[in-house]
PDB file of N, CA and C in Angstrom:
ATOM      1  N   UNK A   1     -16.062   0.926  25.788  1.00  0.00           N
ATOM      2  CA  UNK A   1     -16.751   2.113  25.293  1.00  0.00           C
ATOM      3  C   UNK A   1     -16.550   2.191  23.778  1.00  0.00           C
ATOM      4  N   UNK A   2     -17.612   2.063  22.880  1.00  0.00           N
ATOM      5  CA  UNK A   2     -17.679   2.881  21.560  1.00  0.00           C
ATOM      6  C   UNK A   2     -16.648   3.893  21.402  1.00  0.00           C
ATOM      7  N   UNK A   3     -16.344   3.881  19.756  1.00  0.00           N
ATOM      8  CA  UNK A   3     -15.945   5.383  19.638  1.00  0.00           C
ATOM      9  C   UNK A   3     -16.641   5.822  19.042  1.00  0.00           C
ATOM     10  N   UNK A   4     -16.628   7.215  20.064  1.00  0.00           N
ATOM     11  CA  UNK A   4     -17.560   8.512  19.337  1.00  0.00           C
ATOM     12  C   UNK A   4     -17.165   9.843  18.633  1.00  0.00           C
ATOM     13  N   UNK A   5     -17.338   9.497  17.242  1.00  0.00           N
ATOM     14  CA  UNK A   5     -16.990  10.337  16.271  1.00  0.00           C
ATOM     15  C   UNK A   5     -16.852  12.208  16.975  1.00  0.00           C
ATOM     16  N   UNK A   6     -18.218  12.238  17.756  1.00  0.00           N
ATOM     17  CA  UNK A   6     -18.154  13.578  18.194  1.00  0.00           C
ATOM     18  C   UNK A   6     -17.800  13.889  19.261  1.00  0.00           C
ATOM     19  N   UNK A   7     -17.274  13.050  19.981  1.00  0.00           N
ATOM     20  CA  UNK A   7     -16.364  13.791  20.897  1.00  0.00           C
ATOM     21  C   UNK A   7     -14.760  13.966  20.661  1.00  0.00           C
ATOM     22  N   UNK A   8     -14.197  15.160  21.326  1.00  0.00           N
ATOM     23  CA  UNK A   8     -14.075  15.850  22.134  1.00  0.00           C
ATOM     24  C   UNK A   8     -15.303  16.926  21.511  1.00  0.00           C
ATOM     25  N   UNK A   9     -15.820  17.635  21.773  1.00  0.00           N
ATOM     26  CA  UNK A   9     -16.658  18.869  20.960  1.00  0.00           C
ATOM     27  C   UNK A   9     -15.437  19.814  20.999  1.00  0.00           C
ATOM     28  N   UNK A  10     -15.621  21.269  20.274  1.00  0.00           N
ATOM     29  CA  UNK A  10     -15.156  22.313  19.932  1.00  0.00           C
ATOM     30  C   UNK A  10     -15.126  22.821  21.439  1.00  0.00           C
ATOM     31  N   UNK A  11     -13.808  23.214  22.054  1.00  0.00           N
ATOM     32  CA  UNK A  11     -14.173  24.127  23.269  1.00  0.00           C
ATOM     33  C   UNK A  11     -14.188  23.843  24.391  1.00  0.00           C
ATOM     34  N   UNK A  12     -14.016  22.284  24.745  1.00  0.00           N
ATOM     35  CA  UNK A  12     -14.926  21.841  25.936  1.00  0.00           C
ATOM     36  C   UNK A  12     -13.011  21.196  26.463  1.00  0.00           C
ATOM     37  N   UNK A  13     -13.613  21.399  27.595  1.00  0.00           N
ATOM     38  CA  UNK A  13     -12.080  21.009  28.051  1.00  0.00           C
ATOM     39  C   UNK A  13     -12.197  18.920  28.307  1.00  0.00           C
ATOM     40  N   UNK A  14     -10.908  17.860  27.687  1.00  0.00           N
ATOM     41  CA  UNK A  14     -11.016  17.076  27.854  1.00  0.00           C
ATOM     42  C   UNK A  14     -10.517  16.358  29.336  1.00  0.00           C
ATOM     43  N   UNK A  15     -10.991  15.150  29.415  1.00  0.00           N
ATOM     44  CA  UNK A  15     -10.397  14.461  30.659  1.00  0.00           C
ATOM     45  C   UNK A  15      -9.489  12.862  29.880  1.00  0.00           C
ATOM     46  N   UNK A  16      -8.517  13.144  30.390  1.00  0.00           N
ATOM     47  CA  UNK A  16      -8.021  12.163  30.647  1.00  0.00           C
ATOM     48  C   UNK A  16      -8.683  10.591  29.682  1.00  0.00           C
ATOM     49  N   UNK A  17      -9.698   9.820  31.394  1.00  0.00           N
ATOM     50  CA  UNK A  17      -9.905   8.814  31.019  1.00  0.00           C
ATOM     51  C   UNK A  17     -10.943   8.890  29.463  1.00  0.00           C
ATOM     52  N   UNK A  18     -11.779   9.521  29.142  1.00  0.00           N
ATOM     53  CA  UNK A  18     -12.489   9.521  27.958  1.00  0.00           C
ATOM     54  C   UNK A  18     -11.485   9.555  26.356  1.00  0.00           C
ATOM     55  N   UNK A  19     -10.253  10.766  26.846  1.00  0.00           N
ATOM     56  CA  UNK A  19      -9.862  10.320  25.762  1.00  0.00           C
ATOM     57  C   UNK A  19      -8.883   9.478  25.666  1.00  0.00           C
ATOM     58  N   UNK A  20      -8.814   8.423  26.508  1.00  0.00           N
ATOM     59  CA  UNK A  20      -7.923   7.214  26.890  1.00  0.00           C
ATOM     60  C   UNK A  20      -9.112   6.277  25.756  1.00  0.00           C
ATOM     61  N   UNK A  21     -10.074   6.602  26.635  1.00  0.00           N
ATOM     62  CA  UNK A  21     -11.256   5.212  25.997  1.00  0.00           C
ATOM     63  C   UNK A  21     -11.571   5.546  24.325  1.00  0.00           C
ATOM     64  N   UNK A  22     -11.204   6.978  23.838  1.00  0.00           N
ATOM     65  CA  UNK A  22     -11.547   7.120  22.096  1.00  0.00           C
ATOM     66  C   UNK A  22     -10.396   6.544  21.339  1.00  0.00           C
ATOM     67  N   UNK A  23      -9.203   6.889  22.357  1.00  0.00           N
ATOM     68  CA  UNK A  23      -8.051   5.969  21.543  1.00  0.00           C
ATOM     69  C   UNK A  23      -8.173   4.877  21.468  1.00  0.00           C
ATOM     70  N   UNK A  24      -8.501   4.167  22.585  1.00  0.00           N
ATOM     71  CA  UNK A  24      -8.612   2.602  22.722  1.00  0.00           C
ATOM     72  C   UNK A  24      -9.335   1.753  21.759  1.00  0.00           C
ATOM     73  N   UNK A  25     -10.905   2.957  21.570  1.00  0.00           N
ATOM     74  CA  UNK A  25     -11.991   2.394  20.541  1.00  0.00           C
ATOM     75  C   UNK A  25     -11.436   2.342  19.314  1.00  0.00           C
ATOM     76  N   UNK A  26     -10.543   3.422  19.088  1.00  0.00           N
ATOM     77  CA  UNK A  26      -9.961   3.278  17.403  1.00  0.00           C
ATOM     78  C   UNK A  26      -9.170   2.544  17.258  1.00  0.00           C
ATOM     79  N   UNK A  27      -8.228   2.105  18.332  1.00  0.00           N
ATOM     80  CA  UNK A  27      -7.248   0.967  18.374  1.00  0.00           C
ATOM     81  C   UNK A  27      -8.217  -0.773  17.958  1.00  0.00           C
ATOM     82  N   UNK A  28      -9.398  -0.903  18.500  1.00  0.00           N
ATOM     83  CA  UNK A  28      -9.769  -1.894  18.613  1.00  0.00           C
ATOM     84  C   UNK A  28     -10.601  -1.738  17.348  1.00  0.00           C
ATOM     85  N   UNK A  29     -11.099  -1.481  16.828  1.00  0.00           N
ATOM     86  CA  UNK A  29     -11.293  -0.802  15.172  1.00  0.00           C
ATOM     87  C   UNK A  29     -10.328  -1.086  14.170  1.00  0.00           C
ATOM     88  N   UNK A  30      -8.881  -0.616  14.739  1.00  0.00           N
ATOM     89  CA  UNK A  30      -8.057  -0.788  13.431  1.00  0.00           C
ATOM     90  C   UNK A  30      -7.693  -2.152  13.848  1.00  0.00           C
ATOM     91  N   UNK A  31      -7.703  -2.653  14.837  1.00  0.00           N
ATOM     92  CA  UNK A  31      -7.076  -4.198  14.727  1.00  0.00           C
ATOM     93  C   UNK A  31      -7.930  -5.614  14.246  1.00  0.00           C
ATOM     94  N   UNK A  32      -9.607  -4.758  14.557  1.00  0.00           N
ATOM     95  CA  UNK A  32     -10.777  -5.850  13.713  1.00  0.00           C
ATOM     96  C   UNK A  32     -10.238  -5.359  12.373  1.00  0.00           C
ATOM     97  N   UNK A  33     -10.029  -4.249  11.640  1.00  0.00           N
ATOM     98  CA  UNK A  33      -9.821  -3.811  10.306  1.00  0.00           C
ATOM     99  C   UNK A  33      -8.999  -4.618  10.083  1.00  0.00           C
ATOM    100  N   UNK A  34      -7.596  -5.121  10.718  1.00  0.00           N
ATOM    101  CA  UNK A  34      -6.302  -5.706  10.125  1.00  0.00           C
ATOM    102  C   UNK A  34      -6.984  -7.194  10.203  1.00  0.00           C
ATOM    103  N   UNK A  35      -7.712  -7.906  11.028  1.00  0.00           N
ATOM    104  CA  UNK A  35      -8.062  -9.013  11.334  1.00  0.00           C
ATOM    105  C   UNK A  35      -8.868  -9.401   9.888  1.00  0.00           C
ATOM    106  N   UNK A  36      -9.511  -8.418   9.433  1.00  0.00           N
ATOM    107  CA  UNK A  36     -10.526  -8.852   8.472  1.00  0.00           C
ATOM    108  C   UNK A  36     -10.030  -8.786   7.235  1.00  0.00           C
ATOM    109  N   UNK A  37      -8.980  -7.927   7.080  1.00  0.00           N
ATOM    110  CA  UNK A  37      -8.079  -7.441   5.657  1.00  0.00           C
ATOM    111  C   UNK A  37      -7.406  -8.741   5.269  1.00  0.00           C
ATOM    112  N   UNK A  38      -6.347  -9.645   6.830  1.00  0.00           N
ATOM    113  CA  UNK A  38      -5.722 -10.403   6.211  1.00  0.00           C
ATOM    114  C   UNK A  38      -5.563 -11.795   5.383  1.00  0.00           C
ATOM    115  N   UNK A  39      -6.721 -11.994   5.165  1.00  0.00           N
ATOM    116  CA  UNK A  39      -6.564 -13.381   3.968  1.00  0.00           C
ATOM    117  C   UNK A  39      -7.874 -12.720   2.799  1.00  0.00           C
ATOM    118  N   UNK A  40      -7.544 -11.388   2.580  1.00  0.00           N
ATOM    119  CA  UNK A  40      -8.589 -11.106   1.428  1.00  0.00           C
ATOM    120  C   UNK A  40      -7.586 -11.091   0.407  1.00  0.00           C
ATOM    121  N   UNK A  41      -7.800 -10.668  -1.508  1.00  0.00           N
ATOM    122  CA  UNK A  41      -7.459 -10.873  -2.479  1.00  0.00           C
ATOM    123  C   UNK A  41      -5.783 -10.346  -2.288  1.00  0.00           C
ATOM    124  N   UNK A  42      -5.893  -9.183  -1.365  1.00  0.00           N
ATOM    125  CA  UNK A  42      -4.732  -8.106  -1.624  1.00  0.00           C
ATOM    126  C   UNK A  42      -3.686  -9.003  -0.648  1.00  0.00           C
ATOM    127  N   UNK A  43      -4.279 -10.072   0.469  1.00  0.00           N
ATOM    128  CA  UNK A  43      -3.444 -10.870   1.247  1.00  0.00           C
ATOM    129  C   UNK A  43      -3.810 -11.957   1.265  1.00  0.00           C
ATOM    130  N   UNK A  44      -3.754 -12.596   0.139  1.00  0.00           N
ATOM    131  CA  UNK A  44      -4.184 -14.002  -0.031  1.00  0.00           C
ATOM    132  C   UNK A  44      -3.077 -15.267   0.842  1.00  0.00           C
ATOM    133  N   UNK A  45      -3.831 -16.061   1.661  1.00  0.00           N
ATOM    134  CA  UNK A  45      -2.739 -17.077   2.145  1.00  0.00           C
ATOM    135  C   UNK A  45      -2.667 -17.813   1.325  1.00  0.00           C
ATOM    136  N   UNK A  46      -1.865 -18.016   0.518  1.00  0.00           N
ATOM    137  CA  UNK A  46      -1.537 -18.923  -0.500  1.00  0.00           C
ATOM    138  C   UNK A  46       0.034 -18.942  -0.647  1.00  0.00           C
ATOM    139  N   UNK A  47       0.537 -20.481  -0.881  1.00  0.00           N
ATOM    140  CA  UNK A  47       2.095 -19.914  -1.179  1.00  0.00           C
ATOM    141  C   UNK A  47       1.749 -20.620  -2.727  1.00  0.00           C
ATOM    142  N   UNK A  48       3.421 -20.340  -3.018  1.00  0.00           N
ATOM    143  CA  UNK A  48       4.089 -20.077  -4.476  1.00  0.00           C
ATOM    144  C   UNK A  48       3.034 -21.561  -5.042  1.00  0.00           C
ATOM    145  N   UNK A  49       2.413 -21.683  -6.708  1.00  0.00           N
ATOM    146  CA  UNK A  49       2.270 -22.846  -7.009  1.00  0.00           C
ATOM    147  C   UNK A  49       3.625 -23.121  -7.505  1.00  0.00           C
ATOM    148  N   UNK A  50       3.903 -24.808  -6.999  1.00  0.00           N
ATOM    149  CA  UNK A  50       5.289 -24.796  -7.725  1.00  0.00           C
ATOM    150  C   UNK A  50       5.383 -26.803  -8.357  1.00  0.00           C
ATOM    151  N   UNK A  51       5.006 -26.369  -9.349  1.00  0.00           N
ATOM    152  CA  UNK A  51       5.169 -27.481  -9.648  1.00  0.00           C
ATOM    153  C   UNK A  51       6.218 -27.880 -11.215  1.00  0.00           C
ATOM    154  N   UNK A  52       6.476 -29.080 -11.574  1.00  0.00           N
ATOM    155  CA  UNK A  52       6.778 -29.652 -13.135  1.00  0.00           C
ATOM    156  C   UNK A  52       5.790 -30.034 -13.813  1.00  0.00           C
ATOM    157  N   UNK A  53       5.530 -29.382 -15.015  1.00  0.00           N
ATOM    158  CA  UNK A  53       5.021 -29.807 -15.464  1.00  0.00           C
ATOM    159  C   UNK A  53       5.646 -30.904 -16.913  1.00  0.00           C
ATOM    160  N   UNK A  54       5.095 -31.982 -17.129  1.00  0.00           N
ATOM    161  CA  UNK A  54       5.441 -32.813 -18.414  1.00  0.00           C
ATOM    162  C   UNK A  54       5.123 -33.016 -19.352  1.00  0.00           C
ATOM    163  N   UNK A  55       5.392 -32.760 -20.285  1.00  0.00           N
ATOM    164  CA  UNK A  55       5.030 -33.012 -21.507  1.00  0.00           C
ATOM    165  C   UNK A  55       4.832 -33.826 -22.237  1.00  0.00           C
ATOM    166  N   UNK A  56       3.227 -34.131 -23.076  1.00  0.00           N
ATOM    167  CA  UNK A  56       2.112 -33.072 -22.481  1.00  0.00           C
ATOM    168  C   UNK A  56       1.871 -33.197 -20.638  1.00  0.00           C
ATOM    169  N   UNK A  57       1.164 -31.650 -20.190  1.00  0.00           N
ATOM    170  CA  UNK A  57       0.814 -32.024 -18.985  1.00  0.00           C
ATOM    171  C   UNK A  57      -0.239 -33.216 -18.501  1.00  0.00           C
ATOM    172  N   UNK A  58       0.048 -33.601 -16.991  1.00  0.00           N
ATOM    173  CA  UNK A  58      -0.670 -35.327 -16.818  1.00  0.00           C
ATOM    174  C   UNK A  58      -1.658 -34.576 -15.913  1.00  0.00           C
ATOM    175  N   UNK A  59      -2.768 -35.264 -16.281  1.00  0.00           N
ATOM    176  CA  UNK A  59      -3.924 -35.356 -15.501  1.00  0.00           C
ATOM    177  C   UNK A  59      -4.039 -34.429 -14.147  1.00  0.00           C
ATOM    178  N   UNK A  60      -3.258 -35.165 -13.291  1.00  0.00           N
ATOM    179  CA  UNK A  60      -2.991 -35.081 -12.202  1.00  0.00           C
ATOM    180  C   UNK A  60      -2.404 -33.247 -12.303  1.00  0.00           C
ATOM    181  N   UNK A  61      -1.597 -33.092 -12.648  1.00  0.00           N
ATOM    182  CA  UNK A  61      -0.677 -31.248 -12.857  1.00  0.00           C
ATOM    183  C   UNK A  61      -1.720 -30.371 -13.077  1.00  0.00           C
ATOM    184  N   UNK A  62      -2.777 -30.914 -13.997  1.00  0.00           N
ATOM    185  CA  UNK A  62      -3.738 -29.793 -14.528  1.00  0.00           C
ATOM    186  C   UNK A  62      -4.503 -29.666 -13.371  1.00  0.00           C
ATOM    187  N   UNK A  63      -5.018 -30.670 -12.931  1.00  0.00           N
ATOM    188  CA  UNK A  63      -5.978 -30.444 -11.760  1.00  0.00           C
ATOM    189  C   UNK A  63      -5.261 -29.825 -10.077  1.00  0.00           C
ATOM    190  N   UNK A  64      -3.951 -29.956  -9.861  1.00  0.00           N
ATOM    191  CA  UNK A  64      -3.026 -29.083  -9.330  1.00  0.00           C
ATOM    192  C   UNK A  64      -3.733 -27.486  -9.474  1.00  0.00           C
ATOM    193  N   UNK A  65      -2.949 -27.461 -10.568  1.00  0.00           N
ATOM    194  CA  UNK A  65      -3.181 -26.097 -11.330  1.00  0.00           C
ATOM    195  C   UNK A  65      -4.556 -25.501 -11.186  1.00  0.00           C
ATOM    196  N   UNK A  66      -5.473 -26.235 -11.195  1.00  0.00           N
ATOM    197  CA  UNK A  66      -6.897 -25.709 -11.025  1.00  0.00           C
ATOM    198  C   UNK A  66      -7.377 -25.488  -9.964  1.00  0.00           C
ATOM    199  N   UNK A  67      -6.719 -26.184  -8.928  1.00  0.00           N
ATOM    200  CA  UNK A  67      -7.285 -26.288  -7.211  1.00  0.00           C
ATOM    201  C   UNK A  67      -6.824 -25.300  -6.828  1.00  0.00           C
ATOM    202  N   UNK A  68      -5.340 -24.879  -7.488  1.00  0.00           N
ATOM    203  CA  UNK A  68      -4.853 -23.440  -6.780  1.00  0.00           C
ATOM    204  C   UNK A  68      -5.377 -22.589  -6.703  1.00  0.00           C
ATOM    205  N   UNK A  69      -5.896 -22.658  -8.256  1.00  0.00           N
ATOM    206  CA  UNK A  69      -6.790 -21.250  -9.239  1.00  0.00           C
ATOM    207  C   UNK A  69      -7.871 -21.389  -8.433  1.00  0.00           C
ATOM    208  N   UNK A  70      -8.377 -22.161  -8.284  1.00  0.00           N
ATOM    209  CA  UNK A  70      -9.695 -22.097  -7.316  1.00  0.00           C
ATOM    210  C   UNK A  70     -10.004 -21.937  -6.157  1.00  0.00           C
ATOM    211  N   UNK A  71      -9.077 -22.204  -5.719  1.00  0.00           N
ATOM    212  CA  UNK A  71      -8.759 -21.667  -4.102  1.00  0.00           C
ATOM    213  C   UNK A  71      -8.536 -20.331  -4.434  1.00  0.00           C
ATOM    214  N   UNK A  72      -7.565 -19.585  -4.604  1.00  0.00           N
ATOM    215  CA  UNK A  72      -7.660 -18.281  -5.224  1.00  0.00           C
ATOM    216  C   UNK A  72      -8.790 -17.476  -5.589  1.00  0.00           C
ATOM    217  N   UNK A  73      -9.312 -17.632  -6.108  1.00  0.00           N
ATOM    218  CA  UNK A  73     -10.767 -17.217  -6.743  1.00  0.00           C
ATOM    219  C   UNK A  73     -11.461 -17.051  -6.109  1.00  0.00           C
ATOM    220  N   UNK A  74     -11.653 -18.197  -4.993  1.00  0.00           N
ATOM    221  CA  UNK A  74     -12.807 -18.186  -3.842  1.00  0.00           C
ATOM    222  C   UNK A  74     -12.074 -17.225  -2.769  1.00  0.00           C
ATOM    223  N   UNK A  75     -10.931 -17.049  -2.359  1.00  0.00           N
ATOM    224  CA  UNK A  75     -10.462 -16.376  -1.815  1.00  0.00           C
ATOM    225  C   UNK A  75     -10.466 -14.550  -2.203  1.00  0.00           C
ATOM    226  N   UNK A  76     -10.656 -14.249  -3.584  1.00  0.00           N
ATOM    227  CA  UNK A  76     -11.238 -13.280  -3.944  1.00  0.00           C
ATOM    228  C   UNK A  76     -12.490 -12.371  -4.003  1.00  0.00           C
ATOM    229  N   UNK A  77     -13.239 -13.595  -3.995  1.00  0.00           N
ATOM    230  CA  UNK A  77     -14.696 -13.624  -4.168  1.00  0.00           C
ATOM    231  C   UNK A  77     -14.815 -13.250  -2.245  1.00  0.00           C
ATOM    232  N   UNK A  78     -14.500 -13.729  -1.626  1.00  0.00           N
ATOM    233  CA  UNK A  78     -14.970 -13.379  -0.076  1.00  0.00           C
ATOM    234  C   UNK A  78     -15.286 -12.059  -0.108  1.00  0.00           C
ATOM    235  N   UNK A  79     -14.019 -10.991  -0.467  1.00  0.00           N
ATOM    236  CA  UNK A  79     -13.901  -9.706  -0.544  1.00  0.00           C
ATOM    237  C   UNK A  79     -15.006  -8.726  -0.522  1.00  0.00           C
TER     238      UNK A  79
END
């Protein structure tokens, strides 16, 4: 069952199973909400970049560095 914003109405006496099923709908609401929140900007799956860099940096470090950033970015951009 949907949840429906307007029920219970003002007045009306409730039952049980209906407002079993409005909790349930908001439960299944907030858990698509958490499902969809978690790999956006604010929860990016990304771990630490961790690298050495040498001096000057090599080829290879910069483009490291950029794949992260870019993964990142695109991971922002979903949002």
């Amino acid at each position: 069952m949907p949840y429906d914003p307007t029920y219970p109405a003002d007045g009306i006496l409730i039952r049980a199973v209906e407002m079993r099923n409005q909790l349930n709908a908001l439960n299944d609401r907030l858990t698509a909400l958490e499902a969809a929140l978690a790999n956006t900007a604010l929860n990016p799956n990304l771990s630490q970049l961790s690298i050495a860099l040498s001096e000057p940096p090599a080829r290879a470090e910069v483009q490291q560095m950029l794949d992260f950033l870019n993964t990142l970015l695109n991971q922002i951009t979903r949002v």
